[in-house]
N, C-alpha and C. Protein backbone atom coordinates (compact mmCIF):
# COMPACT_ATOMS: atom_id res chain seq x y z
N UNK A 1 -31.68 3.86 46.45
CA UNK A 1 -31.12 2.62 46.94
C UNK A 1 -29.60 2.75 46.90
N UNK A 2 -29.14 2.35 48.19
CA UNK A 2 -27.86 2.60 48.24
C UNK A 2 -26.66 1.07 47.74
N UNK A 3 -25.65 0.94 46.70
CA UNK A 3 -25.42 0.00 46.34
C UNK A 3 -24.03 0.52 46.18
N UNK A 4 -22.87 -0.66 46.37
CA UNK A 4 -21.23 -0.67 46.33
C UNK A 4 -20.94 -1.53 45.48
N UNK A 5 -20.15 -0.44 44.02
CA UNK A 5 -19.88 -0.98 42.69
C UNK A 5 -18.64 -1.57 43.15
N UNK A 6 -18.89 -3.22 42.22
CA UNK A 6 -17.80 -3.81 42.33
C UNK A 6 -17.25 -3.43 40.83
N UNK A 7 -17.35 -2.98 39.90
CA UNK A 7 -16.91 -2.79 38.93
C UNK A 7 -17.12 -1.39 37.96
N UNK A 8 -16.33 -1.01 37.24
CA UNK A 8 -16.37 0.67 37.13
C UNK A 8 -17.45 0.81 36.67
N UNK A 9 -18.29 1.92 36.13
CA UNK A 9 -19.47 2.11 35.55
C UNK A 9 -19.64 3.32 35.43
N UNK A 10 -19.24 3.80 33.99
CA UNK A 10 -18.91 5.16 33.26
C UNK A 10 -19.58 5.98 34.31
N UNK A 11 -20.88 6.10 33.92
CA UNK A 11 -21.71 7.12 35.01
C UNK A 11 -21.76 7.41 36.16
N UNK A 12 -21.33 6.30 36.93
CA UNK A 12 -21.65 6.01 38.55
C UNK A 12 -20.11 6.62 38.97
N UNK A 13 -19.17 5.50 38.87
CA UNK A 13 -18.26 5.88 39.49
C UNK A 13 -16.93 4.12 39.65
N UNK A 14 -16.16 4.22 40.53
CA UNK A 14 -15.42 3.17 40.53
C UNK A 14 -15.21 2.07 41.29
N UNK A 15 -15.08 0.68 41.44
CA UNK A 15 -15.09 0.14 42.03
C UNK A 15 -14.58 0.45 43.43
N UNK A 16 -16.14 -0.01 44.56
CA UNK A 16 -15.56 0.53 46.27
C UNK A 16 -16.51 2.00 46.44
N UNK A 17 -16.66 2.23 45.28
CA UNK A 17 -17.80 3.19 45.79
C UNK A 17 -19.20 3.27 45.89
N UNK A 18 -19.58 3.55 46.85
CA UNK A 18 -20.95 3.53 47.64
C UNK A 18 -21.37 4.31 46.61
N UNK A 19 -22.92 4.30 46.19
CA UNK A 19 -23.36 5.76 45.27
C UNK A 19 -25.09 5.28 45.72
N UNK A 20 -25.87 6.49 45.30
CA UNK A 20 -27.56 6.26 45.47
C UNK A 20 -28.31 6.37 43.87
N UNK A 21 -28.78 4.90 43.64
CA UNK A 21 -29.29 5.11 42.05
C UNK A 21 -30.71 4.75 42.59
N UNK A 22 -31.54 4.55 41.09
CA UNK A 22 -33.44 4.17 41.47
C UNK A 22 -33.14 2.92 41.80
N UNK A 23 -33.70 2.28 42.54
CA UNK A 23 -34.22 1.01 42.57
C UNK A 23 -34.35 0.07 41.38
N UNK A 24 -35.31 0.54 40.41
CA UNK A 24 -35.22 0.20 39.41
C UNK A 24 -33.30 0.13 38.33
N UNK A 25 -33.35 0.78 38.32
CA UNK A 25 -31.68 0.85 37.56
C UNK A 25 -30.97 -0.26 38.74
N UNK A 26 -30.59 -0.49 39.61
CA UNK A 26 -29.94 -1.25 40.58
C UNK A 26 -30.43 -2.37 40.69
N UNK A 27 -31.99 -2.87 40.75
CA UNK A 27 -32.81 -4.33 40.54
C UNK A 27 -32.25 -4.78 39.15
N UNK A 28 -32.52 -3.73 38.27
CA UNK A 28 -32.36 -4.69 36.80
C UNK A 28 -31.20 -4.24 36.25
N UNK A 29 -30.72 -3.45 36.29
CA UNK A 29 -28.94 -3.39 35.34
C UNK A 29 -28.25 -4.45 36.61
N UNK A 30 -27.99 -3.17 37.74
CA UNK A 30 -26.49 -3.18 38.27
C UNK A 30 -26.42 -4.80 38.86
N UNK A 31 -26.92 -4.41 39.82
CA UNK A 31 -27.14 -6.58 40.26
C UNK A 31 -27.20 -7.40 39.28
N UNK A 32 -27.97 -7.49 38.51
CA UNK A 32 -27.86 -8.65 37.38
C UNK A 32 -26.65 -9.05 36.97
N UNK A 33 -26.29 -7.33 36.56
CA UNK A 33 -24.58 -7.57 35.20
C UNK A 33 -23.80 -7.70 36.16
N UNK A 34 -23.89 -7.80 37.57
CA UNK A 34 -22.80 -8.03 39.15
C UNK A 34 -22.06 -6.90 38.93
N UNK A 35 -22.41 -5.57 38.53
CA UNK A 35 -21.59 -4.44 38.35
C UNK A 35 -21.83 -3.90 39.92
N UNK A 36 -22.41 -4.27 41.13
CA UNK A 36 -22.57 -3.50 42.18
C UNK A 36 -23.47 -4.60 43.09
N UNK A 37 -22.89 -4.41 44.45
CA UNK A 37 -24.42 -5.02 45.75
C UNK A 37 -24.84 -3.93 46.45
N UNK A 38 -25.93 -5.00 47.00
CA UNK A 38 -26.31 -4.02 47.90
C UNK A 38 -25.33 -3.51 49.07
N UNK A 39 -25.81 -2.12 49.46
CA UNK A 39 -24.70 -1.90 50.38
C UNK A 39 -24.99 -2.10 51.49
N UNK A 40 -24.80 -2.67 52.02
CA UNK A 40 -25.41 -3.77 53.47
C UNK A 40 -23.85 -3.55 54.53
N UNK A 41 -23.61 -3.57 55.58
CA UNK A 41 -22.30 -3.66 56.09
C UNK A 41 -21.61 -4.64 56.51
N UNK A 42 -21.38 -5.86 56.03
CA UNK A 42 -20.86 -6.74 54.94
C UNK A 42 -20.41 -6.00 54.25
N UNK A 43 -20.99 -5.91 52.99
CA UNK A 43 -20.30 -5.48 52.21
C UNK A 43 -19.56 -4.14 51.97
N UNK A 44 -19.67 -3.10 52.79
CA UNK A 44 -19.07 -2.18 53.08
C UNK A 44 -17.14 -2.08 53.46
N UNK A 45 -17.63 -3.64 54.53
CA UNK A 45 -16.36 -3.81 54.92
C UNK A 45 -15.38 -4.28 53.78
N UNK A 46 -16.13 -4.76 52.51
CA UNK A 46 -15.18 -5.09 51.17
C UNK A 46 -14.77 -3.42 50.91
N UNK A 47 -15.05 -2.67 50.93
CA UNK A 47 -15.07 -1.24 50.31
C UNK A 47 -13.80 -0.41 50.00
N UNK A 48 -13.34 -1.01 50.96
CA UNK A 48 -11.60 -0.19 51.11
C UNK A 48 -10.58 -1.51 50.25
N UNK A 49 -10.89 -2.51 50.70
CA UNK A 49 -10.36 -3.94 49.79
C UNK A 49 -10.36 -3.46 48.15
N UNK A 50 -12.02 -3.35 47.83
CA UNK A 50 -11.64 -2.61 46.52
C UNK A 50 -10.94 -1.79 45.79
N UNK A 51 -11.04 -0.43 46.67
CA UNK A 51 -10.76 0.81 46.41
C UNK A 51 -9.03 0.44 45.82
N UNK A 52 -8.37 -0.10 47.31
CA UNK A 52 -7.19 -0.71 46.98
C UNK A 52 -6.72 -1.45 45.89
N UNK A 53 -7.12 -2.41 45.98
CA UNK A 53 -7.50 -3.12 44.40
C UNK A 53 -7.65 -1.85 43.22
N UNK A 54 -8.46 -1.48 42.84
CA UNK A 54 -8.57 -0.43 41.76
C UNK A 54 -7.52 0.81 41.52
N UNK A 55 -6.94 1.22 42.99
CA UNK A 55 -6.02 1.99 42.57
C UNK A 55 -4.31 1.43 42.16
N UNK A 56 -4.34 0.30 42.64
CA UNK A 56 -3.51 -0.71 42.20
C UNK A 56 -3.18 -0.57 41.01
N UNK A 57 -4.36 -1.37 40.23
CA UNK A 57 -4.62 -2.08 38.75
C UNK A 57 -4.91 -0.15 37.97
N UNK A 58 -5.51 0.67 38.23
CA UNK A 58 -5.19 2.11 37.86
C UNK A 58 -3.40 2.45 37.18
N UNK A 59 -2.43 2.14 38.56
CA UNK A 59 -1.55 2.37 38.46
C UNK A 59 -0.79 1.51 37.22
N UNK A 60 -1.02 0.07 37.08
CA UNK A 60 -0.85 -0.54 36.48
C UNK A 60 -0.77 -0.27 34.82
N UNK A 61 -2.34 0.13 34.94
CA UNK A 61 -2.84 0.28 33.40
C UNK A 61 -2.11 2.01 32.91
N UNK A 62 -1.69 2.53 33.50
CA UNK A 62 -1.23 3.90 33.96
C UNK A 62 0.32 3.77 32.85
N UNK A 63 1.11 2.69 33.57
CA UNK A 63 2.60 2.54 33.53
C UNK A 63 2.46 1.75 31.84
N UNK A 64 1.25 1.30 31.46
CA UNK A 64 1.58 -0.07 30.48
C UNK A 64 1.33 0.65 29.15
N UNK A 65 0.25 2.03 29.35
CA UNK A 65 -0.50 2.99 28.55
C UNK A 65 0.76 3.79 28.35
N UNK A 66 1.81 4.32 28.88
CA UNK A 66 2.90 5.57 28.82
C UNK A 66 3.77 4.66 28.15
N UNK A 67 4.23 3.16 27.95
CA UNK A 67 5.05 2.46 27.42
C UNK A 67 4.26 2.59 26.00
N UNK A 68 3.45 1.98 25.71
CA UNK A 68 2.26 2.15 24.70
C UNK A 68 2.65 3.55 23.74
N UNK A 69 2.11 4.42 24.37
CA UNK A 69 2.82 5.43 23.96
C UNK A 69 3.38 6.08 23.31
N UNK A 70 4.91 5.82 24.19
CA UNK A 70 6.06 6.20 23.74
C UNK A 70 6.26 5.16 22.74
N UNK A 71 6.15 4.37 22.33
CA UNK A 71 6.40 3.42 21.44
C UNK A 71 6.00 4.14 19.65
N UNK A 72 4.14 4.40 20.31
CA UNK A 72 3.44 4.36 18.95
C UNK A 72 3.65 5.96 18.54
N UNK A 73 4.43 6.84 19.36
CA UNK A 73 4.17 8.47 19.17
C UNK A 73 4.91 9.01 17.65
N UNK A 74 5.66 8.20 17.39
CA UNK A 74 6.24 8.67 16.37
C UNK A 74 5.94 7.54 15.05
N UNK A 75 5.30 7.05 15.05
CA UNK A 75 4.30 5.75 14.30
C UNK A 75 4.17 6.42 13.00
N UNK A 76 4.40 5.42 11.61
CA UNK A 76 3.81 6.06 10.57
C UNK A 76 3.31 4.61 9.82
N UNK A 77 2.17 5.01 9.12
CA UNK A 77 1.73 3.78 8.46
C UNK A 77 1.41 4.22 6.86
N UNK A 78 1.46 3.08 6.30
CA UNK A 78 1.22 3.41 4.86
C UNK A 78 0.25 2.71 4.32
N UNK A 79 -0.45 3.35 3.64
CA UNK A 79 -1.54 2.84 2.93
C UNK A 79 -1.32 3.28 1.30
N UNK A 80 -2.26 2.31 0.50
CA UNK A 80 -2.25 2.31 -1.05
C UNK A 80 -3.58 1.93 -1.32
N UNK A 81 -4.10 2.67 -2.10
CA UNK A 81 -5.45 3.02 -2.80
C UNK A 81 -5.56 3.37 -3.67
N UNK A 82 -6.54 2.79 -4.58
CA UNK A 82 -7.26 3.13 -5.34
C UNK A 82 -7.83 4.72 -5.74
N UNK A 83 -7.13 5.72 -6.46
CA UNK A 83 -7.78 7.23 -6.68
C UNK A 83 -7.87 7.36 -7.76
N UNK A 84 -8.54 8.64 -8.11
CA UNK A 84 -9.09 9.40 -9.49
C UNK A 84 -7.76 10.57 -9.22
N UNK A 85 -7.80 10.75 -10.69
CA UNK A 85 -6.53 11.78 -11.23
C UNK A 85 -6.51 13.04 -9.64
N UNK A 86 -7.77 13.39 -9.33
CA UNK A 86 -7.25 14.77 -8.28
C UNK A 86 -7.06 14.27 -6.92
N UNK A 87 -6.97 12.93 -6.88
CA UNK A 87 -6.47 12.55 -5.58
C UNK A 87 -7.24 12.04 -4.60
N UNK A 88 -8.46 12.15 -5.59
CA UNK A 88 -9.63 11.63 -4.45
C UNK A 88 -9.78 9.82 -4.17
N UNK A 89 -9.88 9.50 -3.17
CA UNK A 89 -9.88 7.68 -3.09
C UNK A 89 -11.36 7.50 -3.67
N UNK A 90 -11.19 6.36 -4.19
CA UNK A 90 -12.64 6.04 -4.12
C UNK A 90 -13.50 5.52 -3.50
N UNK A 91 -12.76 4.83 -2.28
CA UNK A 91 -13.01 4.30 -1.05
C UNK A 91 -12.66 5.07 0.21
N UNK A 92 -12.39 4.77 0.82
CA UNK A 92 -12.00 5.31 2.09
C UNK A 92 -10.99 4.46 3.41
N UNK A 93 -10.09 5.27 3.80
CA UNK A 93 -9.47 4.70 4.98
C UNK A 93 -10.09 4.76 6.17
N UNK A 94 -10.82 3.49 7.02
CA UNK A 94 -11.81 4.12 8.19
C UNK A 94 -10.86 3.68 9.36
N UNK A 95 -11.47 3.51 10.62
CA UNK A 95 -10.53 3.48 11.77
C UNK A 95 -9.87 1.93 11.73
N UNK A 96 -11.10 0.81 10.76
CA UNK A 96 -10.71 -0.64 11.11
C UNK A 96 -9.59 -0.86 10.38
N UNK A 97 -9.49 0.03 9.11
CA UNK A 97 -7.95 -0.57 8.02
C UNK A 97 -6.94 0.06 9.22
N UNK A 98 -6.92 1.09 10.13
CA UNK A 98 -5.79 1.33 11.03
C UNK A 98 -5.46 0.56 11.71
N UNK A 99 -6.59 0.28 12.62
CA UNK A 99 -6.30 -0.62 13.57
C UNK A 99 -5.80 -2.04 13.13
N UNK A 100 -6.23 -2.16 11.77
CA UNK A 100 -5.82 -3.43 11.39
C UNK A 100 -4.28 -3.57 10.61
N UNK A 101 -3.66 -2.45 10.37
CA UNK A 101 -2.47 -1.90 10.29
C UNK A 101 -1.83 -1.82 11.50
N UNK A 102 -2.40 -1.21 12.39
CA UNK A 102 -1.40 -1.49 13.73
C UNK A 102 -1.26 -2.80 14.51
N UNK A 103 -2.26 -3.66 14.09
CA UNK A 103 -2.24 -4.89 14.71
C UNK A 103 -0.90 -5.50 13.67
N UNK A 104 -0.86 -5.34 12.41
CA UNK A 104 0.54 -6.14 12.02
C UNK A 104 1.98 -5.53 12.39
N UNK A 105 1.59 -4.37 13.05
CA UNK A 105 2.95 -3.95 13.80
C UNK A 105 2.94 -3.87 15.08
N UNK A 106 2.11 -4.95 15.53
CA UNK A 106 2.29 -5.63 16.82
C UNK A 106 2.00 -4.83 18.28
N UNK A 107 1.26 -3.95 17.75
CA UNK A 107 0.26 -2.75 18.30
C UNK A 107 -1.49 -3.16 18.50
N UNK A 108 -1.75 -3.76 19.92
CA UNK A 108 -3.15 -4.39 19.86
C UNK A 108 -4.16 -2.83 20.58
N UNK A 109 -4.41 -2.48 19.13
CA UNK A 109 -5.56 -0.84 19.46
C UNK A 109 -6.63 -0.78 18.49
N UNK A 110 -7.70 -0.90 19.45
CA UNK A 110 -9.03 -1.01 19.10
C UNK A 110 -9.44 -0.02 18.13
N UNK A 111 -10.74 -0.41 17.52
CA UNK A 111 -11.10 0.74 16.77
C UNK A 111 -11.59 1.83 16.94
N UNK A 112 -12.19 1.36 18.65
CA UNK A 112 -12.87 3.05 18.60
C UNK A 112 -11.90 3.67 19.59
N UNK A 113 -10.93 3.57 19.47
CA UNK A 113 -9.64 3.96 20.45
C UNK A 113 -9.33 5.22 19.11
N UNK A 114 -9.14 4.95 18.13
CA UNK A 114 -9.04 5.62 16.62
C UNK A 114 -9.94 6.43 16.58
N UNK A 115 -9.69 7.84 16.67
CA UNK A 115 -10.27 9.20 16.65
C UNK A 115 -10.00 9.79 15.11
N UNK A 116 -11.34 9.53 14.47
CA UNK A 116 -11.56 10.07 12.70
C UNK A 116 -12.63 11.17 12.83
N UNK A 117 -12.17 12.53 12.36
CA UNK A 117 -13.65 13.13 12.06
C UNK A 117 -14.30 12.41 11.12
N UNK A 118 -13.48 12.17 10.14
CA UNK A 118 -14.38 11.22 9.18
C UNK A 118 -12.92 10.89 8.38
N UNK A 119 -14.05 9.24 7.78
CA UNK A 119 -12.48 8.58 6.87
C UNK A 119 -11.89 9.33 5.77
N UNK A 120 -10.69 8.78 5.80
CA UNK A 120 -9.62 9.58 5.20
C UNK A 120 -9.94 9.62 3.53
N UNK A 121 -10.23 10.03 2.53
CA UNK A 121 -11.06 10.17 1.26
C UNK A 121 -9.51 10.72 0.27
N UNK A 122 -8.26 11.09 0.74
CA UNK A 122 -7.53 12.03 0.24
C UNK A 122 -6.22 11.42 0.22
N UNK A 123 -5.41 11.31 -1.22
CA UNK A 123 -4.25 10.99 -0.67
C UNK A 123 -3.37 11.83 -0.14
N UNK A 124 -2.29 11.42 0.79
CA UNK A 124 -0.93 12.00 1.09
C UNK A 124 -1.21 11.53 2.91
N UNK A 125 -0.56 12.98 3.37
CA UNK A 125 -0.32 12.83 4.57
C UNK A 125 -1.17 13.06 5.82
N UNK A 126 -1.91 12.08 6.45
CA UNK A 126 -2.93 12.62 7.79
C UNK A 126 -2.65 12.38 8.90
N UNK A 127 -2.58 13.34 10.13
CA UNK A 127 -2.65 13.25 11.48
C UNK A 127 -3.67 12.45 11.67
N UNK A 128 -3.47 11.25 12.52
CA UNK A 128 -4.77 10.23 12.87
C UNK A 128 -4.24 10.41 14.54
N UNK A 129 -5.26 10.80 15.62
CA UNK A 129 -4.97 10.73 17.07
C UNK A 129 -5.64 9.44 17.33
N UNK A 130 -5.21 8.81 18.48
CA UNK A 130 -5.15 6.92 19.49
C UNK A 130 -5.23 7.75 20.68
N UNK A 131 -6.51 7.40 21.14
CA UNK A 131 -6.99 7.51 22.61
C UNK A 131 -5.82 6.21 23.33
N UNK A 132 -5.26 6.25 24.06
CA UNK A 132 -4.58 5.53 24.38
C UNK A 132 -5.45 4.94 25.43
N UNK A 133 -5.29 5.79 26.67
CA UNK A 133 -6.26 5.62 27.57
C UNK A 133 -6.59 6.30 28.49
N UNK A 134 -7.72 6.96 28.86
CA UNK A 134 -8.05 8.29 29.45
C UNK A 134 -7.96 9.58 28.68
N UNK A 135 -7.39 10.27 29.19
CA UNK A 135 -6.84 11.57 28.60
C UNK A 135 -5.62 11.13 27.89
N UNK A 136 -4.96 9.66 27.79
CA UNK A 136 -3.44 10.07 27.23
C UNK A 136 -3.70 9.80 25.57
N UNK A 137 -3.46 10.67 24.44
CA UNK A 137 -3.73 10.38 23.22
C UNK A 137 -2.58 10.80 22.85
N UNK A 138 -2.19 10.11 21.62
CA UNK A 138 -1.10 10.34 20.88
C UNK A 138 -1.31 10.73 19.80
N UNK A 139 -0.63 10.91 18.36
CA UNK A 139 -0.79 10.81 17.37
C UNK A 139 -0.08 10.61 16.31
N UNK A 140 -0.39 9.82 15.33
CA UNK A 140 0.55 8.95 14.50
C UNK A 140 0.70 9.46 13.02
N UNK A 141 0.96 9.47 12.22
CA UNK A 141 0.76 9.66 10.77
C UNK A 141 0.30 8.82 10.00
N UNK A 142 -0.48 8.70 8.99
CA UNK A 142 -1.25 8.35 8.45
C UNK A 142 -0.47 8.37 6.33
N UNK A 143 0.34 7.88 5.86
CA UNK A 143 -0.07 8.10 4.51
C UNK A 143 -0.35 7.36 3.81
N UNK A 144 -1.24 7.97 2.35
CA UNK A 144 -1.60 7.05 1.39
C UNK A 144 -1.31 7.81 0.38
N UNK A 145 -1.29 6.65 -0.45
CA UNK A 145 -0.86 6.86 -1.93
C UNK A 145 -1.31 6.13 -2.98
N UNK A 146 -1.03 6.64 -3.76
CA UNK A 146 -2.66 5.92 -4.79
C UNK A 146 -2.23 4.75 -5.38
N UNK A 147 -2.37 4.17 -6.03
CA UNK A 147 -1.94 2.32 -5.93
C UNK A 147 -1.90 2.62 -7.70
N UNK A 148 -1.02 2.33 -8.21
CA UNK A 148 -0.80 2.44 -9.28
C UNK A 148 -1.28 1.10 -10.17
């Protein structure tokens, strides 16, 4: 079934594009959540309207992500914890104490934007990388120190 996403959809593709999914996936996801119509020609003729539209708002999110950025690239945050004599936390720093650290420095970045192999268990100094958006990632510093 042939259907024109009005809205992006990881797998498929981007708003304005025509694509061929089951029937099934297009009856019950895409139509429902209005992520796509049918592609009828009507709606075809929206197709280039979109495309436009999307590479627009692309460009947009493009220029606002490189400000973003340059802002957070040289970023350091501090944390204080709770450790045992060899340095080990007894808790852990996960992506939400970051993000919730960067939100008081006026930095609105999600948590799963925050790339952890796993939480930080160690004091001193850690590279933490911020998917910014797309391919653009940065990376900030991270320290903790044990809370006396």
């Amino acid at each position: 079934m042939k259907v024109l996403l009005i809205k992006t959809v990881d797998t498929l593709g981007t708003p304005g594009e025509v694509v061929n999914v089951a029937a099934g996936f297009a009856r019950n996801y895409l139509l429902p959540q209005k992520l796509a119509v049918l592609a009828t020609k009507g709606s075809l003729k929206m197709a280039d309207t979109l495309k436009a539209a999307t590479i627009a708002k692309e460009k947009e999110l493009n220029k606002a992500a490189e400000v973003l950025a340059a802002k957070i690239k040289d970023l350091t945050l501090d944390f204080s914890a709770k450790a045992d004599e060899n340095g080990q936390l007894f808790g852990g720093i996960s992506e939400r104490e970051i993000a919730a650290a960067l939100l008081e420095k006026d930095f609105k970045i999600d948590k799963q934007q925050i790339v952890l192999e796993a939480h930080i268990k160690n004091i001193g100094e850690h590279k933490v990388q911020i998917k910014i958006l797309g391919e653009l990632v940065e990376t900030i510093t991270v320290k903790v120190e044990a809370k006396a």
